[in-house]
N, C-alpha and C. Protein backbone atom coordinates (compact mmCIF):
# COMPACT_ATOMS: atom_id res chain seq x y z
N UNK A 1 161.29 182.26 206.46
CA UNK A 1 160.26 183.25 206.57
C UNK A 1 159.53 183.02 207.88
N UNK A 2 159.14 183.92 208.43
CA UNK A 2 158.51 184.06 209.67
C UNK A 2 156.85 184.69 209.75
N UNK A 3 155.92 185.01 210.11
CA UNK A 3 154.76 185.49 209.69
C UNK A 3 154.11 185.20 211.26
N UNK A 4 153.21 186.10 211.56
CA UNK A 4 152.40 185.99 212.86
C UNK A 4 151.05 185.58 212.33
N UNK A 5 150.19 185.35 212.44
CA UNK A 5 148.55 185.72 212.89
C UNK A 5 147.78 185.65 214.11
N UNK A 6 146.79 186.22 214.21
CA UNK A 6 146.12 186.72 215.17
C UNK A 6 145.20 186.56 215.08
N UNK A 7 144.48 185.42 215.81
CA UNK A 7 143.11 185.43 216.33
C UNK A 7 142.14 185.38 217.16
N UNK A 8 141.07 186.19 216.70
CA UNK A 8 140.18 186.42 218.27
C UNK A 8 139.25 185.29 218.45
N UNK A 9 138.86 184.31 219.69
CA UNK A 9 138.24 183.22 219.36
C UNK A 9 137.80 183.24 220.98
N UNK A 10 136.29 182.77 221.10
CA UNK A 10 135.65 182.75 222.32
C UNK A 10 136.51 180.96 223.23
N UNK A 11 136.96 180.92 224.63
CA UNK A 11 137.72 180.13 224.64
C UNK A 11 137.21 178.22 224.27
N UNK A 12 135.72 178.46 224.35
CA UNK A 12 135.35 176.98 224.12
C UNK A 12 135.10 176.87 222.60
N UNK A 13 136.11 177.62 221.96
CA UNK A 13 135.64 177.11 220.52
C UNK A 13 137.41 176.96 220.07
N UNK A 14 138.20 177.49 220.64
CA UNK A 14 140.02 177.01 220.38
C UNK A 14 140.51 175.89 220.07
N UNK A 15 139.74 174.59 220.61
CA UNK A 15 139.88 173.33 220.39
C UNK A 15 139.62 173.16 218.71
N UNK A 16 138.65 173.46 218.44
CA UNK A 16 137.84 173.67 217.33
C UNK A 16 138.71 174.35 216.20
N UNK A 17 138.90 175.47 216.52
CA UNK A 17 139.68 176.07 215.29
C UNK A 17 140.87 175.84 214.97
N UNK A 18 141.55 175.54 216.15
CA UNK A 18 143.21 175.06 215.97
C UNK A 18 143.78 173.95 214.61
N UNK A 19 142.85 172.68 214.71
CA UNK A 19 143.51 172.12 213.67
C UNK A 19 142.83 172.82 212.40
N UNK A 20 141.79 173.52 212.32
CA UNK A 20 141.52 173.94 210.91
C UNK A 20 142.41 175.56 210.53
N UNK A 21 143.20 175.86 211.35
CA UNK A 21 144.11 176.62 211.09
C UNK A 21 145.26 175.86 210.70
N UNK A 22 145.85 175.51 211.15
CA UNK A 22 147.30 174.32 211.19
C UNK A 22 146.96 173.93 209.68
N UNK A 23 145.83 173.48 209.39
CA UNK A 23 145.69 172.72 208.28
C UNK A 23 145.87 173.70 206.91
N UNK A 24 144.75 174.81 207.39
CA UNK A 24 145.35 176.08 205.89
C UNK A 24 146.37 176.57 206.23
N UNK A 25 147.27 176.51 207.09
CA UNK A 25 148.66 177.34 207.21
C UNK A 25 149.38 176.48 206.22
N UNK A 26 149.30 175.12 206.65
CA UNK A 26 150.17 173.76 206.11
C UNK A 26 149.90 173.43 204.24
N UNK A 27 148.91 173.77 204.09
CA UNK A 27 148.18 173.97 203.00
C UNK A 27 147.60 175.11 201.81
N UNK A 28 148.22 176.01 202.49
CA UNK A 28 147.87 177.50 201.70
C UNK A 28 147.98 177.55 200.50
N UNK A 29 149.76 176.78 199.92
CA UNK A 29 149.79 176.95 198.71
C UNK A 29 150.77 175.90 198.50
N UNK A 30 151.19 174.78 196.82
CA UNK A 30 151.60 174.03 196.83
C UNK A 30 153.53 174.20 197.47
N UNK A 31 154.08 173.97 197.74
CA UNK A 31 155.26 174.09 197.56
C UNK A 31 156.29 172.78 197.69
N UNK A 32 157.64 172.93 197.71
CA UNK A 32 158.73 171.41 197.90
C UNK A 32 158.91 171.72 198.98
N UNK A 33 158.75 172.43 200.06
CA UNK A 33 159.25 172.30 201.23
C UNK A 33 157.97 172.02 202.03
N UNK A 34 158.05 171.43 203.72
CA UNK A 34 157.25 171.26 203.92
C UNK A 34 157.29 172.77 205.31
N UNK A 35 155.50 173.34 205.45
CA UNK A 35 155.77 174.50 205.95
C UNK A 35 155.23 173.53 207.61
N UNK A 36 156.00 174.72 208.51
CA UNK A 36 155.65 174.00 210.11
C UNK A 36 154.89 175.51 210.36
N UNK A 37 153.92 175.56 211.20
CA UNK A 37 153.22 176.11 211.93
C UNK A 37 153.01 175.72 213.08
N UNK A 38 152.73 176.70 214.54
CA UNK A 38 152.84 176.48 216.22
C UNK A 38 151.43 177.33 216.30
N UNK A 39 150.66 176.85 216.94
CA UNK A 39 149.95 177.82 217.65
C UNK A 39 150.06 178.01 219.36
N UNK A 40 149.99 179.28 219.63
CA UNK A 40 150.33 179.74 221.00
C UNK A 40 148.70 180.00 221.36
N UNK A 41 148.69 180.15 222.86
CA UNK A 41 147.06 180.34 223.20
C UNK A 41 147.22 181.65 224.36
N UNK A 42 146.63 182.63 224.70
CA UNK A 42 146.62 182.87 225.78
C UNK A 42 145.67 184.66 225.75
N UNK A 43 145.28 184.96 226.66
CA UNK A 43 144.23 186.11 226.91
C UNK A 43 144.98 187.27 225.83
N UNK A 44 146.01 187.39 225.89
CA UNK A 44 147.15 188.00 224.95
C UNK A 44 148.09 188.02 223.97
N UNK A 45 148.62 188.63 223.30
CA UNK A 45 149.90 187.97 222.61
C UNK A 45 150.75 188.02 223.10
N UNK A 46 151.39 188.05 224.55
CA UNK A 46 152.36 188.19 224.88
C UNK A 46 152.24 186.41 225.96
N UNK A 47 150.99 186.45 226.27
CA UNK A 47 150.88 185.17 227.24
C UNK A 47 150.74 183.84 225.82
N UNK A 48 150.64 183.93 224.86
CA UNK A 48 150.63 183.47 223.70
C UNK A 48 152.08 182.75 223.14
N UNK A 49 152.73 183.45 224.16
CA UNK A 49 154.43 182.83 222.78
C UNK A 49 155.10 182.35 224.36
């Protein structure tokens, strides 16, 4: 499975939110597999991936 999200974030706060995203991505819901999540950064979603 594949899935995007998108978020809007002022740039001195990215540091900040990154691992508390990673962490509910990784954590959303119990499962046997383990889930991987990437975050991309950039003014866009295209400068992003």
């Amino acid at each position: 499975m594949h899935d995007e999200l998108v978020f809007d974030a002022h740039k001195d706060e990215i540091d900040i939110i990154k691992p508390l995203i990673i962490e509910g991505m990784r954590n959303a819901m119990p499962l046997d597999v383990p889930i991987e999540a990437e975050i991309g950064t950039g003014k866009n979603w295209l400068e992003a991936h």
